[in-house]
N, C-alpha and C. Protein backbone atom coordinates (compact mmCIF):
# COMPACT_ATOMS: atom_id res chain seq x y z
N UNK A 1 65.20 7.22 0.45
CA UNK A 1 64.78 8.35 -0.34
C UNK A 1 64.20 9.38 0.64
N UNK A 2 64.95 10.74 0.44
CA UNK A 2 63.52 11.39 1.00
C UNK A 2 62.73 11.89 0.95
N UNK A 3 61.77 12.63 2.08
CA UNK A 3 60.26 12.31 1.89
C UNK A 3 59.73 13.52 1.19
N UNK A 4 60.73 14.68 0.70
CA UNK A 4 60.21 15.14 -0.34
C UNK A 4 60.67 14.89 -1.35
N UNK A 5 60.75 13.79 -1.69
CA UNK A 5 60.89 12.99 -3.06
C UNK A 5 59.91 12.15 -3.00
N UNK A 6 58.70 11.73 -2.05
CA UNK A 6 57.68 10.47 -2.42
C UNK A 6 56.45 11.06 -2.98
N UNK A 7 56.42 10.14 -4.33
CA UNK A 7 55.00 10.55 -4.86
C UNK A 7 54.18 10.87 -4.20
N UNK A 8 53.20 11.57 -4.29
CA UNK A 8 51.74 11.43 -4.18
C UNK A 8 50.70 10.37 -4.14
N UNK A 9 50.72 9.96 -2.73
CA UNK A 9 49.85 9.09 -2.97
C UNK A 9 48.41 8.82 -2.71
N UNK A 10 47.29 8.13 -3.05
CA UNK A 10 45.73 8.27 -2.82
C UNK A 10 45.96 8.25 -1.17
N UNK A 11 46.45 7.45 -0.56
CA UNK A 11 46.48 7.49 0.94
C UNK A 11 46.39 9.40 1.98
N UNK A 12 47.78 9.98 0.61
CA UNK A 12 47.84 10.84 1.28
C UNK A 12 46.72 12.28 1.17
N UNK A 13 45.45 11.69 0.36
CA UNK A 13 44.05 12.86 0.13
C UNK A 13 42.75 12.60 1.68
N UNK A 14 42.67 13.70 1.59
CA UNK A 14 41.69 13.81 3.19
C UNK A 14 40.40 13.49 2.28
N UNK A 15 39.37 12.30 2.82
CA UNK A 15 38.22 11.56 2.24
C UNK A 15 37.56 11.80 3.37
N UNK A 16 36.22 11.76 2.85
CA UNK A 16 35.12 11.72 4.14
C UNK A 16 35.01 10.45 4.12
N UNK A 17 34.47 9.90 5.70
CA UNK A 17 34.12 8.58 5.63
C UNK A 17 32.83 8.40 4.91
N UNK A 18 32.44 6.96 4.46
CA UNK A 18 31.49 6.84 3.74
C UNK A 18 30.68 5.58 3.53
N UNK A 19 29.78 5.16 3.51
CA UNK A 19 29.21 3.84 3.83
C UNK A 19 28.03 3.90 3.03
N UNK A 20 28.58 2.53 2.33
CA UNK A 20 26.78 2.11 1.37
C UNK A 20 25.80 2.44 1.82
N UNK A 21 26.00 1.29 3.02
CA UNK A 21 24.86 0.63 3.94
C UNK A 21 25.26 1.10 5.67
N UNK A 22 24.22 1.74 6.21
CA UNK A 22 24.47 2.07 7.33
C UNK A 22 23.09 1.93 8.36
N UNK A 23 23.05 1.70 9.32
CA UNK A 23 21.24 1.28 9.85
C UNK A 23 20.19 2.12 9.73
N UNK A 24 20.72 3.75 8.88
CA UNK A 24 19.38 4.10 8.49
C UNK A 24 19.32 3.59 7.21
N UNK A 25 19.89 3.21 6.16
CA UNK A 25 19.74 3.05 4.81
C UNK A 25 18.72 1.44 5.22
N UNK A 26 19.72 0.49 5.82
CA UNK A 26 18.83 -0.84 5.85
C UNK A 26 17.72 -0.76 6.50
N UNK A 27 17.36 0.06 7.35
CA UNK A 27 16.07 0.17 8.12
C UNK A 27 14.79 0.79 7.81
N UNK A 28 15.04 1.81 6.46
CA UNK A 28 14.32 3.11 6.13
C UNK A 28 13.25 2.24 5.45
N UNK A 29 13.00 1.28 4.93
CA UNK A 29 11.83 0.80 4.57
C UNK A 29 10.79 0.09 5.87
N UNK A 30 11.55 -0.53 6.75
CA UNK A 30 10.62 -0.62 7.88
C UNK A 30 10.08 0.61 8.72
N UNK A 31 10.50 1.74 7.93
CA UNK A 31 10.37 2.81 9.08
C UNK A 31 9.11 3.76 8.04
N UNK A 32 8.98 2.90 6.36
CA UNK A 32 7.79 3.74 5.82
C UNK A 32 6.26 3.86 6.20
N UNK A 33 5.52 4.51 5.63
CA UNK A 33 4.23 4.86 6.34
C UNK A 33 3.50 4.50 5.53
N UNK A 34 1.76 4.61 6.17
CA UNK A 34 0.90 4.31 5.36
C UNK A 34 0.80 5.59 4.40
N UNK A 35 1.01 6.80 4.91
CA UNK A 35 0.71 8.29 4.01
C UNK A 35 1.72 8.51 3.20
N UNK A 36 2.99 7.89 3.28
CA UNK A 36 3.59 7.79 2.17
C UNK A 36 3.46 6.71 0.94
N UNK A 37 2.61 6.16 1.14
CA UNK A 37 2.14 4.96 0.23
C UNK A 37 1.08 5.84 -0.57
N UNK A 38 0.11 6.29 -0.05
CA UNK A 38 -1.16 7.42 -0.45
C UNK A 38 -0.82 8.25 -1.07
N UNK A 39 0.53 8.70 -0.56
CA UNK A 39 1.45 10.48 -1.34
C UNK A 39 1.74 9.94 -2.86
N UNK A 40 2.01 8.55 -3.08
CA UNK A 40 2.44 7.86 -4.20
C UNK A 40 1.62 6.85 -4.96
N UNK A 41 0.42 7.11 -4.47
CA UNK A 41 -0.72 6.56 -5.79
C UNK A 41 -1.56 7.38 -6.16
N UNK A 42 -2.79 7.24 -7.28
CA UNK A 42 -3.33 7.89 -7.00
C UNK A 42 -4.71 8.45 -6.07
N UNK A 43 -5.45 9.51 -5.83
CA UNK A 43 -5.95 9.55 -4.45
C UNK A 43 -7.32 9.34 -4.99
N UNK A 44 -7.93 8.34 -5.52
CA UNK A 44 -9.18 8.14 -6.16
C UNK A 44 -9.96 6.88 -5.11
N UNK A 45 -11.01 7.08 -4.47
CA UNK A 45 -11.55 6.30 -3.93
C UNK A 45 -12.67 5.43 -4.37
N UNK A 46 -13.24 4.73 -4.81
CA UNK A 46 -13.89 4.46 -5.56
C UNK A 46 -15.67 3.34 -4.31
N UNK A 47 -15.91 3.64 -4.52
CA UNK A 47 -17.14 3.48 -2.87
C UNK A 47 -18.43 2.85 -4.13
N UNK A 48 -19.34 2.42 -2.91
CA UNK A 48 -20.84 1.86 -3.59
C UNK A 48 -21.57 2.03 -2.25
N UNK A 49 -22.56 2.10 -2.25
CA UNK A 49 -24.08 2.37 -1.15
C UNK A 49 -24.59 0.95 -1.04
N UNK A 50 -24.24 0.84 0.03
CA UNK A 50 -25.20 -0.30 0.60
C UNK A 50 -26.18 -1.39 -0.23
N UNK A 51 -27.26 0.11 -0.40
CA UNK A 51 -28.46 -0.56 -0.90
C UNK A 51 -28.28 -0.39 -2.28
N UNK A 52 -26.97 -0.58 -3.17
CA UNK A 52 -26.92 -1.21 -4.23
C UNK A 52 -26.98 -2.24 -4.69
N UNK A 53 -26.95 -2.90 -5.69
CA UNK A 53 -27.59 -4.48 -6.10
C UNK A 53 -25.27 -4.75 -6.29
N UNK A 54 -25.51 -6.12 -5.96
CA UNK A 54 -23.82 -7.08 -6.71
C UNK A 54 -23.57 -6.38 -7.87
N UNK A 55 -24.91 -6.48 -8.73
CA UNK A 55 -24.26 -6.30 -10.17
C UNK A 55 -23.84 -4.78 -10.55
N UNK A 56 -23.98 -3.86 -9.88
CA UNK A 56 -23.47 -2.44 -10.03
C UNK A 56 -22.35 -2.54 -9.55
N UNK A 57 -22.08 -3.32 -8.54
CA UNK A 57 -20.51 -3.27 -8.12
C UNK A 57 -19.58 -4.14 -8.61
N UNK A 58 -20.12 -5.25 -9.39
CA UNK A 58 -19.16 -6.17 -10.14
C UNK A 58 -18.59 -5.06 -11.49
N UNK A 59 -19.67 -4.45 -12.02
CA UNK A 59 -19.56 -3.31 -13.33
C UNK A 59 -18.16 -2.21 -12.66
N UNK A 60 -18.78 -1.72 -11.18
CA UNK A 60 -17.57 -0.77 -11.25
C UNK A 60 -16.32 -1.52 -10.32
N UNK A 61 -15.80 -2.44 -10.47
CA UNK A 61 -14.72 -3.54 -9.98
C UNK A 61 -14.52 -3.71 -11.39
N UNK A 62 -14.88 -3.79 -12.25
CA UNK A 62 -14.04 -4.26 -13.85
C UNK A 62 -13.90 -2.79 -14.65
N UNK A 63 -14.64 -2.05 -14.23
CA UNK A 63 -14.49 -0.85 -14.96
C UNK A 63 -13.10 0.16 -14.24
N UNK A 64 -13.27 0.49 -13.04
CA UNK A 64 -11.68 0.58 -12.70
C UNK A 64 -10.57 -0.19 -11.88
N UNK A 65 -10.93 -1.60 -12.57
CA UNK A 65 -9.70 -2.77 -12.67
C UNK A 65 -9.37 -3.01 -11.10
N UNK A 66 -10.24 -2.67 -10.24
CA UNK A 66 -9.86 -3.00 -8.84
C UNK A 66 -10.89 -4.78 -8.09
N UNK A 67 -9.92 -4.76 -6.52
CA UNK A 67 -10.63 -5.80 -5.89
C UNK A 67 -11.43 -5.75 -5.26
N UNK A 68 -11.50 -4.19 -4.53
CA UNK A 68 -12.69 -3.98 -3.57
C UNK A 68 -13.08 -2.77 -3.59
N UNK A 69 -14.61 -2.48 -3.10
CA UNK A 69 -15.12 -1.09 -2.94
C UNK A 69 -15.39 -1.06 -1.31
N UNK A 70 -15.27 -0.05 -1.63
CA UNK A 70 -15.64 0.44 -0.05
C UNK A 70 -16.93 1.20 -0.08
N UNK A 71 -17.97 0.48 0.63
CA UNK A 71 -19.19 0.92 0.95
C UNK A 71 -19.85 1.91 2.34
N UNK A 72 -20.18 2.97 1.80
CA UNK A 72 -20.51 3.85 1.77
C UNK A 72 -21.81 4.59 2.56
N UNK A 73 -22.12 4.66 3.97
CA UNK A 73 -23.53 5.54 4.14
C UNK A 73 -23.74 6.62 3.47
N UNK A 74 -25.31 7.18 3.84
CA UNK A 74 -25.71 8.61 3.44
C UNK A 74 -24.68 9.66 3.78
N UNK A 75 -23.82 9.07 4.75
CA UNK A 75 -23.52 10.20 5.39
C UNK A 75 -21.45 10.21 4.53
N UNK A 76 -21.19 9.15 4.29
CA UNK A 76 -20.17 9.31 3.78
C UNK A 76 -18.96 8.62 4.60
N UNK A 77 -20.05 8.03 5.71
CA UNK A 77 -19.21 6.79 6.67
C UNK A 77 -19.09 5.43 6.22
N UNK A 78 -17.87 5.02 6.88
CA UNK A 78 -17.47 3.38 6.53
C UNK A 78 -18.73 2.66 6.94
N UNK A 79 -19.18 1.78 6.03
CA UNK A 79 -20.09 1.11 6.57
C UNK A 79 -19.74 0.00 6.56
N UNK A 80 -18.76 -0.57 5.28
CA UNK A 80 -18.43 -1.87 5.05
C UNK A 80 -17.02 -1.91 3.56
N UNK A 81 -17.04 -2.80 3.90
CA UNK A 81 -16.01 -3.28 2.43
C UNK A 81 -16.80 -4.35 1.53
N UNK A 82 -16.72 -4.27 0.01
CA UNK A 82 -17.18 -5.46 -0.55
C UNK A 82 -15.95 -5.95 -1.45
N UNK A 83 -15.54 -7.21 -1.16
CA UNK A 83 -14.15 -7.50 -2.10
C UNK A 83 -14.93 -8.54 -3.14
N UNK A 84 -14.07 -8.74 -4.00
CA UNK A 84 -14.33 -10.20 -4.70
C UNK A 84 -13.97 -11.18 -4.09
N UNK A 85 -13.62 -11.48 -3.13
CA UNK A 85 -13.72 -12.83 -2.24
C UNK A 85 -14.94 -12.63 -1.52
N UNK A 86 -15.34 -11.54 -1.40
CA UNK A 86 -17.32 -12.09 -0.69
C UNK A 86 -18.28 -12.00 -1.94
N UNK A 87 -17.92 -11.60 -3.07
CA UNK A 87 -18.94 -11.93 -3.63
C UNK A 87 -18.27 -12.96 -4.80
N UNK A 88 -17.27 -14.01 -4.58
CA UNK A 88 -17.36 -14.88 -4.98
C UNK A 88 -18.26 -15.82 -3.62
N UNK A 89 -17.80 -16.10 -2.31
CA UNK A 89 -18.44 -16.46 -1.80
C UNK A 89 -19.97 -16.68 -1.92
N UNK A 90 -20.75 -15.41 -2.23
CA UNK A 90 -21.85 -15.41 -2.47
C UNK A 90 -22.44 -16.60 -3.59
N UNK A 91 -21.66 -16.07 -4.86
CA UNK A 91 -21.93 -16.90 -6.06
C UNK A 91 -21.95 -18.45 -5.72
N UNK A 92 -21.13 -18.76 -5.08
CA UNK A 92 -21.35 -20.44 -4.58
C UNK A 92 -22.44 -20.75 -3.46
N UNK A 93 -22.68 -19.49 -2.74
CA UNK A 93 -24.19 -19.46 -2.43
C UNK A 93 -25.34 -19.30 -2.87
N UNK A 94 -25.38 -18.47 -4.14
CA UNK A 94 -26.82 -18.53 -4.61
C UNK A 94 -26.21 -18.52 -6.01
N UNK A 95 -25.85 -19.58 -6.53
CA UNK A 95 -25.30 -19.59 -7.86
C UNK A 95 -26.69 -19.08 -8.88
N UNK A 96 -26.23 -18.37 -9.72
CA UNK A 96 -27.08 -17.68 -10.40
C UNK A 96 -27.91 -16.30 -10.56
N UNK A 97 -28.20 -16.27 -8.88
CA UNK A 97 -28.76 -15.38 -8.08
C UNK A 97 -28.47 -14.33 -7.34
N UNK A 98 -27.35 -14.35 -7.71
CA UNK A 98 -26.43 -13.13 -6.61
C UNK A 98 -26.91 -12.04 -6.92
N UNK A 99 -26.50 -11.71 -9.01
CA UNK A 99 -26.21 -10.11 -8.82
C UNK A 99 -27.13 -9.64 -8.65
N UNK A 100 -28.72 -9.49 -8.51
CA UNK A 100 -29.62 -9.22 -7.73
C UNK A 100 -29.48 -8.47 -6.37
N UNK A 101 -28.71 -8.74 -5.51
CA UNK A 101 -28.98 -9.06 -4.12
C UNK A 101 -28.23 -7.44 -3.84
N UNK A 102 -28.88 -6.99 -2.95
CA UNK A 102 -27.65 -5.60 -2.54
C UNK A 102 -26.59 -6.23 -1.87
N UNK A 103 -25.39 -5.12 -1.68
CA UNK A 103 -24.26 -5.41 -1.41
C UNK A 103 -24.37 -5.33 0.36
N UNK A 104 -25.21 -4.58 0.49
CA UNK A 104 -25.05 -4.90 2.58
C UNK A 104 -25.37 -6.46 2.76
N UNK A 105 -25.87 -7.23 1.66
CA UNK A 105 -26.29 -8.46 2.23
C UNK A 105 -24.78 -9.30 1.83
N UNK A 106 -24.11 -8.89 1.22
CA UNK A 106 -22.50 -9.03 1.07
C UNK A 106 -21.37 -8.88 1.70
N UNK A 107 -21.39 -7.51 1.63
CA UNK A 107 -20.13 -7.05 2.29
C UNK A 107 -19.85 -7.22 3.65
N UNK A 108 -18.48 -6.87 3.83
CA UNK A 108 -17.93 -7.20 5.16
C UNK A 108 -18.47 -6.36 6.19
N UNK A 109 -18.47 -6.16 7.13
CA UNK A 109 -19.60 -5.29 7.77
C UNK A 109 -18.19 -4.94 9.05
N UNK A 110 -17.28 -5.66 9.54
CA UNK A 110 -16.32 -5.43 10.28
C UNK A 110 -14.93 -5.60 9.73
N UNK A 111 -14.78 -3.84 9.44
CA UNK A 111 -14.00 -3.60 8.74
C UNK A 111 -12.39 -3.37 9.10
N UNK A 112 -11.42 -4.06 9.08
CA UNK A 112 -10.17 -3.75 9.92
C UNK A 112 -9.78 -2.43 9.10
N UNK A 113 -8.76 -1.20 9.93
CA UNK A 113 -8.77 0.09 9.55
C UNK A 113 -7.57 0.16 10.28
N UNK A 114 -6.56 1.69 9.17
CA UNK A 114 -5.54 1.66 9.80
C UNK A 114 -5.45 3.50 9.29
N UNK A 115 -4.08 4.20 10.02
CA UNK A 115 -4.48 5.88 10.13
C UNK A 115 -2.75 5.69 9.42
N UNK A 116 -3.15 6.73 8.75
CA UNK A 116 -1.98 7.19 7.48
C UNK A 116 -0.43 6.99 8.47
N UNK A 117 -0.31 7.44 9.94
CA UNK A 117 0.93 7.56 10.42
C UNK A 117 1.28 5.89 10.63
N UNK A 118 0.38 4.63 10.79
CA UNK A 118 0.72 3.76 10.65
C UNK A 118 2.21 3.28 9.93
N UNK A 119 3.16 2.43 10.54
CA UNK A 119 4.03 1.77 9.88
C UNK A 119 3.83 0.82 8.71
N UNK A 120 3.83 0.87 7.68
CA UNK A 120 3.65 0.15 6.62
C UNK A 120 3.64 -1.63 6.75
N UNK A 121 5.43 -1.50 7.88
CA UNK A 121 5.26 -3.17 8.12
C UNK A 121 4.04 -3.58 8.53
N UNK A 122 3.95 -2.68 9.76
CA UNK A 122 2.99 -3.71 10.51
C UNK A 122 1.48 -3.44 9.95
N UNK A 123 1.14 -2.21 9.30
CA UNK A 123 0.23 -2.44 8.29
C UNK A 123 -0.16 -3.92 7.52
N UNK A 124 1.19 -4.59 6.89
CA UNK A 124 1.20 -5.54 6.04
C UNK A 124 1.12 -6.87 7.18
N UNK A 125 1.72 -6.31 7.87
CA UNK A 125 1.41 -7.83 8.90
C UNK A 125 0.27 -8.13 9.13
N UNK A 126 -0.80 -6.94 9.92
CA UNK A 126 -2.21 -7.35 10.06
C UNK A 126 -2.76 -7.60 8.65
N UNK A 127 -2.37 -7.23 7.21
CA UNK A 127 -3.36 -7.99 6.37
C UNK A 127 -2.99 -9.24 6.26
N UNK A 128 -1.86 -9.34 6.14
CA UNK A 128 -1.42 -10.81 5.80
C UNK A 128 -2.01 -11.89 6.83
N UNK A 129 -1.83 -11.46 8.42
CA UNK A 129 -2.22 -12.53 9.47
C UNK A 129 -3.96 -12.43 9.30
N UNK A 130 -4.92 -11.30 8.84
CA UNK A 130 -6.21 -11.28 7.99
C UNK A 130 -6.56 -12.14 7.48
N UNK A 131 -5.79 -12.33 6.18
CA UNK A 131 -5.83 -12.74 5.01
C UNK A 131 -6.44 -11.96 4.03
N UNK A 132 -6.53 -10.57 3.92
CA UNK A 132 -7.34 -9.66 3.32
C UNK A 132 -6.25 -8.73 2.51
N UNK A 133 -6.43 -8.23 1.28
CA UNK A 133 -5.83 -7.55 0.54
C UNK A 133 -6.05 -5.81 0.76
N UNK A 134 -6.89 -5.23 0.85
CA UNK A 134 -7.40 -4.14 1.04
C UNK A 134 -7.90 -3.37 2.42
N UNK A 135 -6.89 -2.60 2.72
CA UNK A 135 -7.18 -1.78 4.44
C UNK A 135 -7.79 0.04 4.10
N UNK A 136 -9.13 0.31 4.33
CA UNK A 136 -9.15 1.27 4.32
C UNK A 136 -8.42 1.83 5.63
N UNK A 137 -8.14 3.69 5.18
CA UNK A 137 -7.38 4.23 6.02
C UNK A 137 -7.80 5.93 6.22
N UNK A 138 -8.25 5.57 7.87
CA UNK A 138 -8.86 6.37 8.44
C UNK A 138 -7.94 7.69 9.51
N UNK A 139 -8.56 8.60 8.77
CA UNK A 139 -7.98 9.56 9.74
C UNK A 139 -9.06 10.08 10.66
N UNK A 140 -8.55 9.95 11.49
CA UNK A 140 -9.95 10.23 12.65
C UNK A 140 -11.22 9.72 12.13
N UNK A 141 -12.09 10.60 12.10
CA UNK A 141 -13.32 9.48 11.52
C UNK A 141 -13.89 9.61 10.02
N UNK A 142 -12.80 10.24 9.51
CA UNK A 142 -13.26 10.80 8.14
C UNK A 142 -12.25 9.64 7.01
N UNK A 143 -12.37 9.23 6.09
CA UNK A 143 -11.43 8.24 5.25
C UNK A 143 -11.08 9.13 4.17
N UNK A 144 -9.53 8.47 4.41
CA UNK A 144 -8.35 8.98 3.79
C UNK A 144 -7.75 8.54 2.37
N UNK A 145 -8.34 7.36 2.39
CA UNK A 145 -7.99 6.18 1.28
C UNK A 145 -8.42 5.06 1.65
N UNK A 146 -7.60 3.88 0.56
CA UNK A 146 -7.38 2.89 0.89
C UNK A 146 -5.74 2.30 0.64
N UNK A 147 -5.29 1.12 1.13
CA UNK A 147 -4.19 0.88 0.78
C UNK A 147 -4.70 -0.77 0.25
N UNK A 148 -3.03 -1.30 -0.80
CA UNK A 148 -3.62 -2.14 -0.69
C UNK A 148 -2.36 -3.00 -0.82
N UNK A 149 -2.22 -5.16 -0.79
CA UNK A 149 -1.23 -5.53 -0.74
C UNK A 149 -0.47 -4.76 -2.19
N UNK A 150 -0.90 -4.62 -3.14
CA UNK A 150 -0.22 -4.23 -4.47
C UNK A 150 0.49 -2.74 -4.41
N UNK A 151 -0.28 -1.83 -3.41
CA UNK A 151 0.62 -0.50 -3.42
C UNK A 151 1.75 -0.74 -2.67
N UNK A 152 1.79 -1.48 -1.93
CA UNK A 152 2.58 -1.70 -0.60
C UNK A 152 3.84 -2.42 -2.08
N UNK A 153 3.94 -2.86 -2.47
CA UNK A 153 4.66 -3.94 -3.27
C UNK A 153 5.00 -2.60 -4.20
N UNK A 154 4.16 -2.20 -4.70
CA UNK A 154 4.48 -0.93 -5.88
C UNK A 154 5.77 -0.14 -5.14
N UNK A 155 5.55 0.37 -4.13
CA UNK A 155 6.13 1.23 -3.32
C UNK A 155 7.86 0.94 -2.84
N UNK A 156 7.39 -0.34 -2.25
CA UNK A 156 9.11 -0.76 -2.06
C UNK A 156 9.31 -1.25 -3.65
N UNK A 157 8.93 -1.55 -4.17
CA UNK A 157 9.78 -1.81 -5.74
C UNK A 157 10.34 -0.09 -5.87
N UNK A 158 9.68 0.76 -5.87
CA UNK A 158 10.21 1.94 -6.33
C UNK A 158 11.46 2.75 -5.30
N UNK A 159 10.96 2.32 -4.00
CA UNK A 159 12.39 2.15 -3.08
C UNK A 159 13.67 1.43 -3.66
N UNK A 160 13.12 0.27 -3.62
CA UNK A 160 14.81 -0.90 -4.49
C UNK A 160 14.85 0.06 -5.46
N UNK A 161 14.62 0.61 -6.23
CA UNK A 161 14.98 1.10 -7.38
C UNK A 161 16.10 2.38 -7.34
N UNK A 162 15.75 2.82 -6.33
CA UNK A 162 16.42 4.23 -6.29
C UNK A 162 17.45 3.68 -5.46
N UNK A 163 17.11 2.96 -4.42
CA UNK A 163 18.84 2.41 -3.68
C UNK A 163 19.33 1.89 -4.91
N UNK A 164 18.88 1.14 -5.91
CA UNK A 164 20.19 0.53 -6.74
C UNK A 164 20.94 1.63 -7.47
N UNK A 165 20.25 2.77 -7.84
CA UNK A 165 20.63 3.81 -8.43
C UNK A 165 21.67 4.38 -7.87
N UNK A 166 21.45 4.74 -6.49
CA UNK A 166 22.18 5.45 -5.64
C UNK A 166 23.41 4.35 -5.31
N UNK A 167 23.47 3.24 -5.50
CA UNK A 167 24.46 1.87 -5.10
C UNK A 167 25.27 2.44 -6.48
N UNK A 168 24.87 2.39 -7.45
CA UNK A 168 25.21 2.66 -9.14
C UNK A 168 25.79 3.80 -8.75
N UNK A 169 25.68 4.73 -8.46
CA UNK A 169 26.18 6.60 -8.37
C UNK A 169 26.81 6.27 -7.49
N UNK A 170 27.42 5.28 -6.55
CA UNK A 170 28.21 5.17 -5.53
C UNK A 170 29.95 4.63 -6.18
N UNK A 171 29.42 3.52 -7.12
CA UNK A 171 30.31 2.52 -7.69
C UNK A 171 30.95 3.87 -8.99
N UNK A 172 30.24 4.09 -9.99
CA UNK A 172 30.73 5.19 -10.68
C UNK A 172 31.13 6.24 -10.34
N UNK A 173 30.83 6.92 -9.43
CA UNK A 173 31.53 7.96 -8.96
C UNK A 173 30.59 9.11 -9.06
């Protein structure tokens, strides 16, 4: 036959090349930040003073549904962290007697800290090799937030989400 007689075929349309998955798509979550975690919650810090008693900080830990406060000088510097793992600790120390007690006689006093350009992985690595849920995050010497294991988790869930979308808008057309 000849070849101006052959159909039309898909072979013969000019396509761009095109790829699901390419090493920025698989890589772009190891490559997120701590300030993009911050850009995507909200920016509410929630702090206590030192020379507050347990029981003001157990009240504002149930009142906005969190694990830790970050404690606070006059001046508006890190002084410490208080989670509910030190003041459960406490409670098996002075069962009964805790909420009394101020929180400097609590809280963590050496605080691990990380700066918004941080990599998210390795963010999550030092809490995990920690064992601590909550990293405040310091920009120079002024605080920026906090992060925590649950935003970090919030965050790539909302990543998977949009690659499946975009996987979906790939397959449909």
């Amino acid at each position: 036959m000849p070849e101006s007689y052959r159909p039309h075929l898909r072979s013969d349309d000019q396509h761009d090349k095109s790829a699901s998955q390419s090493v920025a798509s698989n890589t772009a979550p190891s490559r997120a930040t701590v300030r993009e975690v911050l850009a995507a919650k909200e920016h509410k810090i929630i702090s206590i003073h030192p020379e507050q008693t347990i029981h003001d900080a157990v009240v504002l830990l149930r009142d906005n549904r969190i694990g830790a406060l970050l404690c606070l000088d006059d001046e508006g510097g890190l002084a410490g962290i208080l989670s509910e793992r030190d003041i459960v600790r406490k409670l098996a120390d002075t069962p009964g007697q805790t909420l009394p007690h101020r929180v400097e006689e609590v809280m963590t006093r050496t605080v691990e800290t990380c700066r918004p350009d941080d990599l998210l992985a390795v963010v999550l690595a030092r809490m995990t090799k920690g064992r601590f849920r909550h990293m405040p995050v310091m920009e120079g010497e002024a605080l920026a937030g906090i992060i925590t294991i649950g935003d970090a988790v919030h965050f790539r869930l909302n990543q998977l989400e949009l690659e499946t979308l975009k996987i979906k808008q790939l397959i449909v057309g």
